[in-house]
N, C-alpha and C. Protein backbone atom coordinates (compact mmCIF):
# COMPACT_ATOMS: atom_id res chain seq x y z
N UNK A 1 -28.98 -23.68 1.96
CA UNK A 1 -28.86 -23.11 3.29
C UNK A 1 -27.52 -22.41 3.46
N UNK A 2 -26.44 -22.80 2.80
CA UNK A 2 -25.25 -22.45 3.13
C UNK A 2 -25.19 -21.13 2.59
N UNK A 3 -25.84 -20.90 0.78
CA UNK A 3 -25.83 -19.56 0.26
C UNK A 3 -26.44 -18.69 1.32
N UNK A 4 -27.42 -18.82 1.77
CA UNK A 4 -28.21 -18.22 2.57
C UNK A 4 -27.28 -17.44 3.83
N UNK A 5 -26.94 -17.95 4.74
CA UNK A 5 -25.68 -17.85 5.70
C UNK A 5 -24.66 -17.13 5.41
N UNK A 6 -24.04 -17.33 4.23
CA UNK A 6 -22.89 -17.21 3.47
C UNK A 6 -23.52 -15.22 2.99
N UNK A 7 -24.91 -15.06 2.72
CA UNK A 7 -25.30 -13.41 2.25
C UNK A 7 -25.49 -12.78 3.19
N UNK A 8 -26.05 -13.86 4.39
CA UNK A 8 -25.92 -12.76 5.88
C UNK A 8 -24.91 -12.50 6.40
N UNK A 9 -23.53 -13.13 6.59
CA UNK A 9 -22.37 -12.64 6.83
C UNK A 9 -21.91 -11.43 5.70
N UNK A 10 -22.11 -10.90 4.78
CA UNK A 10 -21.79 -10.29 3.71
C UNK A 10 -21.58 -8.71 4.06
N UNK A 11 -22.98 -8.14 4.92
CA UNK A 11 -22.82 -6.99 5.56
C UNK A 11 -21.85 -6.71 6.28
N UNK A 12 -21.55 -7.76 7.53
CA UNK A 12 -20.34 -7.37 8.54
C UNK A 12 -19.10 -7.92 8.05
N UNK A 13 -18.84 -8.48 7.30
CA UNK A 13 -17.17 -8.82 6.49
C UNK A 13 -17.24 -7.05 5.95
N UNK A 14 -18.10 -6.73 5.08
CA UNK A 14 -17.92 -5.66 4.33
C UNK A 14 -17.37 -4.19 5.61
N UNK A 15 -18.38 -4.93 6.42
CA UNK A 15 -18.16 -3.27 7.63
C UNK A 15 -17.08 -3.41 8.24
N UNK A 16 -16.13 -4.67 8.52
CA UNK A 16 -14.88 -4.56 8.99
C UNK A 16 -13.97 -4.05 7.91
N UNK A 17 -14.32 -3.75 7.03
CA UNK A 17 -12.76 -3.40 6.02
C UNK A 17 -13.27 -1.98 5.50
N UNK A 18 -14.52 -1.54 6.25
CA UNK A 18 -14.77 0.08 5.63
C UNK A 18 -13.40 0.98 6.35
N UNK A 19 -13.29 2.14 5.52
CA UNK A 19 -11.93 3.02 5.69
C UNK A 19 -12.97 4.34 6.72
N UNK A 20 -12.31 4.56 7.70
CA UNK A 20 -12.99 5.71 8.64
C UNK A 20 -12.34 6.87 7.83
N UNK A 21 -12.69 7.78 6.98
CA UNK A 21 -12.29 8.79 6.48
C UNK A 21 -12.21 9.98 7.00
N UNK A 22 -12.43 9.83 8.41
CA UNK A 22 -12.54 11.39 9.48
C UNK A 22 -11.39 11.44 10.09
N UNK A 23 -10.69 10.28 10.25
CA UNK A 23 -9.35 9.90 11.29
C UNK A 23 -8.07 10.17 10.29
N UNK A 24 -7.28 10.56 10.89
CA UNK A 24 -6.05 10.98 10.09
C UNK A 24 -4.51 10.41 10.40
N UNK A 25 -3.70 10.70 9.41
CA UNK A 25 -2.15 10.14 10.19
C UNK A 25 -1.85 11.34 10.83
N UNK A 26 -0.52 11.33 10.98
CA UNK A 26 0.21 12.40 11.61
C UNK A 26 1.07 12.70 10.14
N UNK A 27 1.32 14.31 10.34
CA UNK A 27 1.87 15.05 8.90
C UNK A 27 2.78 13.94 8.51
N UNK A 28 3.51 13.20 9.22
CA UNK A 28 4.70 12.60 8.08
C UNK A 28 4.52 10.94 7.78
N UNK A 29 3.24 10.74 7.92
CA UNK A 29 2.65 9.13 7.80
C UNK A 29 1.39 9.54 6.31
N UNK A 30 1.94 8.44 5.84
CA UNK A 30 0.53 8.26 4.83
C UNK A 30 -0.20 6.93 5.24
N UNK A 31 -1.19 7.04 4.76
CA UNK A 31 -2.51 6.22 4.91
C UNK A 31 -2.61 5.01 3.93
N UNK A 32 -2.93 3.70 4.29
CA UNK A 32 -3.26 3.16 3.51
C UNK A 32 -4.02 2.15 3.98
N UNK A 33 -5.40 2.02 3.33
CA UNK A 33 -6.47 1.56 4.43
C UNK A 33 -6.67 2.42 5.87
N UNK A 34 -6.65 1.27 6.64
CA UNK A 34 -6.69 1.99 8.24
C UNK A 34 -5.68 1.66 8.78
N UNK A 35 -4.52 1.72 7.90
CA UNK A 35 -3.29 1.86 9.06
C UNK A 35 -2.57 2.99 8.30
N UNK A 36 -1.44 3.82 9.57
CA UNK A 36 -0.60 4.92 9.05
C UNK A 36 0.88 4.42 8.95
N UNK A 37 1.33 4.62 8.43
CA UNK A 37 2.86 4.29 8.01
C UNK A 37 3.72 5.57 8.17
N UNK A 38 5.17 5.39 7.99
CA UNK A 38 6.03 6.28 7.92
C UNK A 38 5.36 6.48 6.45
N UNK A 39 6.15 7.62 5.89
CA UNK A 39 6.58 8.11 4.19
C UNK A 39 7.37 7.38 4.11
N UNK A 40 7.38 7.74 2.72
CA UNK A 40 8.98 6.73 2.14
C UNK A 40 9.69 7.97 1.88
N UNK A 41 11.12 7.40 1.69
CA UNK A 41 12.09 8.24 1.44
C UNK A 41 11.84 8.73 -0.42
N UNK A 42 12.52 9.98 -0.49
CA UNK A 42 12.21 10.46 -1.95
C UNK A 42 12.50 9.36 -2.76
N UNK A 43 11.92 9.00 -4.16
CA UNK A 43 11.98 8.53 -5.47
C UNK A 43 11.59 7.08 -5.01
N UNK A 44 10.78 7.31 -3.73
CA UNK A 44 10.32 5.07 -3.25
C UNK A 44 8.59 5.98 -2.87
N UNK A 45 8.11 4.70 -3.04
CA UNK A 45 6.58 4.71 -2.87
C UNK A 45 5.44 3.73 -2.04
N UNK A 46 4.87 4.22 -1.16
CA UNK A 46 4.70 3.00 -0.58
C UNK A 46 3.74 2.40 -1.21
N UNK A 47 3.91 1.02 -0.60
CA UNK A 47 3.05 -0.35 -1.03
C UNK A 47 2.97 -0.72 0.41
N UNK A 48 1.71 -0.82 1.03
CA UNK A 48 1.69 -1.37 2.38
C UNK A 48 2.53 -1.04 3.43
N UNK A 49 3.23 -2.15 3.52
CA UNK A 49 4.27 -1.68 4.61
C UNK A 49 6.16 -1.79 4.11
N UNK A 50 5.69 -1.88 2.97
CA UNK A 50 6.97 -1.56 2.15
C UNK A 50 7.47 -0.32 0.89
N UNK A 51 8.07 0.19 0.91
CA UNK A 51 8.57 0.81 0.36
C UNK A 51 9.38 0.97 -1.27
N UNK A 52 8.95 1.26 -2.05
CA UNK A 52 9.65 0.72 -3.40
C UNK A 52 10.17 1.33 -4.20
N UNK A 53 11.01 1.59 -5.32
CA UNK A 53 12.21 2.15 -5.72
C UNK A 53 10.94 2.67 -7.03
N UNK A 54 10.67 3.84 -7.27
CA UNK A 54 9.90 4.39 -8.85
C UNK A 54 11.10 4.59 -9.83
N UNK A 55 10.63 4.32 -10.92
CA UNK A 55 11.62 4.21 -11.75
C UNK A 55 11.94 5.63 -12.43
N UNK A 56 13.27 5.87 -13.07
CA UNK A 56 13.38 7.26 -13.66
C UNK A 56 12.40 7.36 -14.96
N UNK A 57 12.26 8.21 -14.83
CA UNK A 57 11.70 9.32 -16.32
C UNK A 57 11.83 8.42 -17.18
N UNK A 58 12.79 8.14 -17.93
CA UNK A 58 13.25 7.38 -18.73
C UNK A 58 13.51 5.75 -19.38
N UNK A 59 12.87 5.26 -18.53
CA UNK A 59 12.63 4.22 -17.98
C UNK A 59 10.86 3.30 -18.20
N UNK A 60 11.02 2.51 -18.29
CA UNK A 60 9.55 1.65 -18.31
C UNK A 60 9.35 0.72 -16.96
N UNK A 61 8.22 0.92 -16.38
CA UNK A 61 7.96 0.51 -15.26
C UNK A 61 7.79 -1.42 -15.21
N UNK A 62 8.01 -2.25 -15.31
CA UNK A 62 7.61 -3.62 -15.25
C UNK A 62 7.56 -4.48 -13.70
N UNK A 63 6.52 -3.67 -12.69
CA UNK A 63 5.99 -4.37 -11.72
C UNK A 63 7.58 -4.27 -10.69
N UNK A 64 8.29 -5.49 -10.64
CA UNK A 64 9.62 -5.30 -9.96
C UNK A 64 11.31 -4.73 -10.63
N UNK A 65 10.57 -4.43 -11.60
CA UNK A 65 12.00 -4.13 -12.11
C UNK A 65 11.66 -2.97 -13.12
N UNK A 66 13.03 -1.98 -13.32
CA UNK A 66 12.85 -0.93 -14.42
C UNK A 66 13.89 -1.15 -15.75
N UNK A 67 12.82 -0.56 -17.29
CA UNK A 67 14.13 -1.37 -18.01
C UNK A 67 14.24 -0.16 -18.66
N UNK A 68 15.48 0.21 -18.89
CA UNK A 68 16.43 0.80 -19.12
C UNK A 68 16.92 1.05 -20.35
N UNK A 69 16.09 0.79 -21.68
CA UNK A 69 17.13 -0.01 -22.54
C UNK A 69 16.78 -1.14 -23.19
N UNK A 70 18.17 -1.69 -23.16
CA UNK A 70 18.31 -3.21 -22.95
C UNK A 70 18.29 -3.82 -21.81
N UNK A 71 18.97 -3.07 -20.85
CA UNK A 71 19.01 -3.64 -19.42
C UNK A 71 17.31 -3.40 -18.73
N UNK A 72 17.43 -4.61 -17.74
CA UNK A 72 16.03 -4.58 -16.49
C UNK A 72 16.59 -4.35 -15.14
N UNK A 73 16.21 -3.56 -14.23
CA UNK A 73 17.14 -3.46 -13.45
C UNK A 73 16.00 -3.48 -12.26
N UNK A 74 16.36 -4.12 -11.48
CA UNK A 74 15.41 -4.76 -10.18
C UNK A 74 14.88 -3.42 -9.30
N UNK A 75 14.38 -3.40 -8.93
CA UNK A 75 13.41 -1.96 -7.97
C UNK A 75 13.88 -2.38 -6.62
N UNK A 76 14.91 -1.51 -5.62
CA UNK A 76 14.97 -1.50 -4.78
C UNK A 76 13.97 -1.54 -3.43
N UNK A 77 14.30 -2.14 -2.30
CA UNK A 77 12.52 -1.83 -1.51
C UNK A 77 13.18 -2.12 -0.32
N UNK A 78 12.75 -1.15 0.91
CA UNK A 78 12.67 -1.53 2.60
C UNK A 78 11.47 -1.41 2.68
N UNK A 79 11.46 -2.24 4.11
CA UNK A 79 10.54 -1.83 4.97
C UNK A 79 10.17 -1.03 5.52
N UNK A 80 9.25 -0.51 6.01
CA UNK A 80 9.09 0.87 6.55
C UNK A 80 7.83 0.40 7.93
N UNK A 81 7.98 -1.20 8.26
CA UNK A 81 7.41 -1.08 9.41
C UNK A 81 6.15 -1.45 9.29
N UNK A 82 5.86 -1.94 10.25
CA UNK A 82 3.68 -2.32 10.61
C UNK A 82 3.01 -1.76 10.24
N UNK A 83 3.43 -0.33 10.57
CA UNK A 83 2.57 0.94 10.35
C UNK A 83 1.52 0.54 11.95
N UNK A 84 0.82 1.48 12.14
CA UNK A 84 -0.13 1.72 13.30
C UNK A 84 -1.71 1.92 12.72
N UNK A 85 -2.87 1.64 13.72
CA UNK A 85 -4.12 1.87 13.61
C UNK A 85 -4.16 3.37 13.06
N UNK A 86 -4.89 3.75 12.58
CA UNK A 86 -5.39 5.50 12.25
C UNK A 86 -6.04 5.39 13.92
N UNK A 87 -6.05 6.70 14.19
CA UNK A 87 -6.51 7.04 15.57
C UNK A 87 -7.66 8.19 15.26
């Protein structure tokens, strides 16, 4: 009985997390899901509602940190806020 219950909720979990693809940010917000955010500042990228340091050219990417070398050097990151509904 519980599987049962558990496949009829399946449709409306799914329809709350669909992305409205007609609604837009404003020119200087990007999208992610259904909320708009600021941009990030040049050479950062967003992740949600944070912001993160891309690593140089030269460099190998490892999740929080860039290595350099020998050296690993930690990926800078702000916040950039809640972000807002898409409208």
């Amino acid at each position: 009985m519980l599987l049962i219950s558990a496949m009829l909720a399946w449709p409306a979990a799914q329809a709350a997390e669909r992305v409205d693809s007609k609604k837009e940010c404003a020119f200087d917000e990007e999208r992610d899901g259904n909320i708009c955010y600021p941009r990030c500042k040049s050479n950062y990228a967003g992740d949600a509602d944070e912001c993160v340091e891309v690593c140089p050219p030269n460099s190998q990417d490892y999740g929080n940190k860039c290595l350099m070398g020998p050296a690993a050097v930690l990926k800078k990151v702000y916040s950039r806020g809640k972000g807002r509904p898409v409208e």
